[in-house]
Protein backbone atom coordinates (compact mmCIF):
# COMPACT_ATOMS: atom_id res chain seq x y z
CA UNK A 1 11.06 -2.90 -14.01
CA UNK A 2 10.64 -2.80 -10.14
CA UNK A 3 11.43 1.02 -9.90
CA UNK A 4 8.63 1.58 -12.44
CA UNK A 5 6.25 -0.58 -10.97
CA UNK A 6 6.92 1.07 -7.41
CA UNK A 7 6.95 4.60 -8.65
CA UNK A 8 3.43 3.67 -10.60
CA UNK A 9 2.50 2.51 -7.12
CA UNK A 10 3.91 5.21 -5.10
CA UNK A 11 2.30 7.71 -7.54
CA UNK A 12 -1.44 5.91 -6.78
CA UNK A 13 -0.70 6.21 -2.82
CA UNK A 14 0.06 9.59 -3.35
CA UNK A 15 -2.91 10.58 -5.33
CA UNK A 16 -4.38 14.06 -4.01
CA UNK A 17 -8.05 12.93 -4.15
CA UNK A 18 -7.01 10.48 -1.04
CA UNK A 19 -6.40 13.08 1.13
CA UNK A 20 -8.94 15.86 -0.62
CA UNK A 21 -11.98 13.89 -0.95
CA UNK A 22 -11.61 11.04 1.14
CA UNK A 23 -10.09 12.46 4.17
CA UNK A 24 -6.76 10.90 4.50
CA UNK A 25 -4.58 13.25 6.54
CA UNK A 26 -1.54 14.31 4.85
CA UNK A 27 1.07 13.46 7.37
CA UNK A 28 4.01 10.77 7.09
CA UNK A 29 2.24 7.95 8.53
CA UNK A 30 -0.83 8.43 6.58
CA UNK A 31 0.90 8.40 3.18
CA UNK A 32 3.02 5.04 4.41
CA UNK A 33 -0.10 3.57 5.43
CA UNK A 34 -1.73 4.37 1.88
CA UNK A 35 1.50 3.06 0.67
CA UNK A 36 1.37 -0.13 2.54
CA UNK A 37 -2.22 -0.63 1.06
CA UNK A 38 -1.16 -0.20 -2.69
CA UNK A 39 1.88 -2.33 -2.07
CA UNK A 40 0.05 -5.09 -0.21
CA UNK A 41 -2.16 -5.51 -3.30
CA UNK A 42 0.43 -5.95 -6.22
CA UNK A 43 2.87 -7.81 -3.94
CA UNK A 44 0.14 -10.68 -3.13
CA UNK A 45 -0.86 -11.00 -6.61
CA UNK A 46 2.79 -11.07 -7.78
CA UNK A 47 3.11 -13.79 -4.98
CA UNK A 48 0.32 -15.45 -5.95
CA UNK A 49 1.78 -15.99 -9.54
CA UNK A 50 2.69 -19.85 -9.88
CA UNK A 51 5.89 -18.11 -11.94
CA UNK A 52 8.99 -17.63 -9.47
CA UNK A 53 9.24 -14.03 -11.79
CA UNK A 54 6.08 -12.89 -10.07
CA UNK A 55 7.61 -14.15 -5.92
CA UNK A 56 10.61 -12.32 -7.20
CA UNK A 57 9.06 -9.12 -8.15
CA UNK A 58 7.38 -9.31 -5.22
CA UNK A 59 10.66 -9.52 -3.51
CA UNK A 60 11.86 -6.76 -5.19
CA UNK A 61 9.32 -4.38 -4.57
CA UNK A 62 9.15 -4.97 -0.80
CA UNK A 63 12.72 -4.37 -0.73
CA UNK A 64 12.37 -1.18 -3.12
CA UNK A 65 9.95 0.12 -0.68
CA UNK A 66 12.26 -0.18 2.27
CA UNK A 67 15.25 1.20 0.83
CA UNK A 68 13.34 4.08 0.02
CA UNK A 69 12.00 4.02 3.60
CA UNK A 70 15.46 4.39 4.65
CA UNK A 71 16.48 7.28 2.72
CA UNK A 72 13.52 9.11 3.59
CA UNK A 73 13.80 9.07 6.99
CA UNK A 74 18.10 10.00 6.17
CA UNK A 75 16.32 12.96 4.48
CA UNK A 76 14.07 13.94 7.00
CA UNK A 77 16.67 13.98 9.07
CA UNK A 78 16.52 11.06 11.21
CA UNK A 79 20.22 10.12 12.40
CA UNK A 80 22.23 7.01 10.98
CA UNK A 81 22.23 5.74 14.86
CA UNK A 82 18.06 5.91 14.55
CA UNK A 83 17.23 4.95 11.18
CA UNK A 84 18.11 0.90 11.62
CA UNK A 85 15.67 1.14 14.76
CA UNK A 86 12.64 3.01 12.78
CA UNK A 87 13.13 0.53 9.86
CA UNK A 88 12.95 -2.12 12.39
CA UNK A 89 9.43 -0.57 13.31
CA UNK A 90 8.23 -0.03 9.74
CA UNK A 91 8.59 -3.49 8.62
CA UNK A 92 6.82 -4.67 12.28
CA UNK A 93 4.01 -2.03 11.11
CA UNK A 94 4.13 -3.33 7.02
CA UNK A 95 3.61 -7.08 8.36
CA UNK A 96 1.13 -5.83 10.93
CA UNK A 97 -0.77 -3.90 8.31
CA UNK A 98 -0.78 -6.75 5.47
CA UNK A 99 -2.06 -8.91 7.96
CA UNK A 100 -4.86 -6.48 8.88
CA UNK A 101 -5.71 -6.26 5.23
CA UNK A 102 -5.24 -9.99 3.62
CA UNK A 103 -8.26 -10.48 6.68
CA UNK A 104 -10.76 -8.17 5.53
CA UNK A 105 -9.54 -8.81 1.80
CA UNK A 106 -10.55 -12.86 2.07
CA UNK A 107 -13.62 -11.91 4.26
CA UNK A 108 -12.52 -13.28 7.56
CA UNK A 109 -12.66 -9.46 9.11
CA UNK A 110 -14.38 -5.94 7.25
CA UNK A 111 -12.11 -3.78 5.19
CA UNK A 112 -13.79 -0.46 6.38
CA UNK A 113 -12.66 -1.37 9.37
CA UNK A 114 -9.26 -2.57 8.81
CA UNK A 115 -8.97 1.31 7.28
CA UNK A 116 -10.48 3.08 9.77
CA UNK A 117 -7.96 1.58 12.67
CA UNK A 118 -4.89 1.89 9.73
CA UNK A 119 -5.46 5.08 7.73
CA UNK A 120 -7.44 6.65 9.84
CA UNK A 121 -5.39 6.04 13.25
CA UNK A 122 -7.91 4.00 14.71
CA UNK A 123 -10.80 6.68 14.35
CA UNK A 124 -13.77 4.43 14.98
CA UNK A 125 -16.35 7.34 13.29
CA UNK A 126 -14.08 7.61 10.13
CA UNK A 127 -16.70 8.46 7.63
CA UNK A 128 -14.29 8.34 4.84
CA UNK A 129 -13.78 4.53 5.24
CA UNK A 130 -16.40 2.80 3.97
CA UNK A 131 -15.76 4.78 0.48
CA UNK A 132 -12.12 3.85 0.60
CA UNK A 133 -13.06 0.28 1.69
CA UNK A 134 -15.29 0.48 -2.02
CA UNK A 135 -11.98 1.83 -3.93
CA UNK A 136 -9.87 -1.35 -2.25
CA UNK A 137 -12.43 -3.78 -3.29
CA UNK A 138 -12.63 -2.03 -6.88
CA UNK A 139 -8.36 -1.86 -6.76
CA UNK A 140 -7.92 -5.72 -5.71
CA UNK A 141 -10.18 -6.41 -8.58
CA UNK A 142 -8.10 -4.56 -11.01
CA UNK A 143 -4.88 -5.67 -9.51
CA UNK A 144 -6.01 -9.79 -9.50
CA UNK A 145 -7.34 -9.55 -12.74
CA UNK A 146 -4.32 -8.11 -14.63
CA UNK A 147 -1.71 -9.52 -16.68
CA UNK A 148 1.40 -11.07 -14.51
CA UNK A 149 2.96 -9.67 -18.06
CA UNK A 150 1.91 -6.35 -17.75
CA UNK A 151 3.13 -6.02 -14.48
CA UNK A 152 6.11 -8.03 -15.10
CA UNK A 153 7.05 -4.93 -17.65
CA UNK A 154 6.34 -2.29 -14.43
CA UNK A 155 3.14 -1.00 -15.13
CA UNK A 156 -0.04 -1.62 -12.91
CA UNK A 157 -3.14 0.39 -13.23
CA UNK A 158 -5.79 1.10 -10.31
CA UNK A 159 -8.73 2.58 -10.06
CA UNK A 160 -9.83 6.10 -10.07
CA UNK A 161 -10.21 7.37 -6.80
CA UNK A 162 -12.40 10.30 -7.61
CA UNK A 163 -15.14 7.72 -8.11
CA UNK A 164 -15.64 6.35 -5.03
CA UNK A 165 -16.83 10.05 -3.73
């Protein structure tokens, strides 16, 4: 059940109308910090499950994401003497970005610009945002609102990007 529910996430970060419509730049860091997004939403509503199945799912798909970290970068080519360091860095940058987002997601900072400095590398004009903020706002909805069963069984189901253009 984690694989599925991290592939069904993985499969939403990598959604084409991200980078087509809403500018997202298709480059490595982009699609983990699209990544990080999607996976910062199902893992706090797992956690916020009063059921220790949901804190362990949650569990489980952080430490899905960061095996799979580590064999991408062992596929890119990164050396064995490099990767530790780099996964070091990654989970720094995960925490770092959750943090950003649980702010703007409880109202204590805004979203659009929590994505402009994260998915848009810090581009302080990033048109795009705002309209991504909308799909995050639309996503957490769907995400809090759905069964801890449903995603219990590996399935999670977001929004449609396209209509946020």
């Amino acid at each position: 059940m984690v694989e599925r529910l991290y592939d069904a996430v993985v499969d939403q970060a990598r959604t084409p109308a991200f980078y087509a419509d809403l500018g997202v730049t298709d480059q490595l860091e982009s699609r983990f910090d699209l990544l990080v997004l999607h996976l910062h939403l199902v893992i706090r509503r797992l956690s916020a499950s009063d059921e220790p199945r949901g804190a362990a799912l949650a569990q489980g798909l952080f430490d899905a994401f960061f095996h799979d970290m580590d064999r991408t970068l062992r596929a890119i080519g990164v050396g064995d003497m490099s990767v530790g360091k780099k996964v070091k860095d990654m989970v720094r940058a995960y925490y770092g970005r959750c943090a950003a987002y649980e702010e703007a997601l409880t109202g204590k900072a805004d979203l659009a610009d929590a994505i402009a400095r994260n998915i848009y590398a810090g581009d302080d004009s990033a048109p795009h945002a705002p309209a991504l903020a909308a799909y995050v706002r639309r996503a957490q909805q769907a995400v809090d609102t759905m069964a801890l069963e449903v995603l219990m069984s590996g399935g999670v189901t977001f929004p449609a990007v396209e209509d946020v253009r």
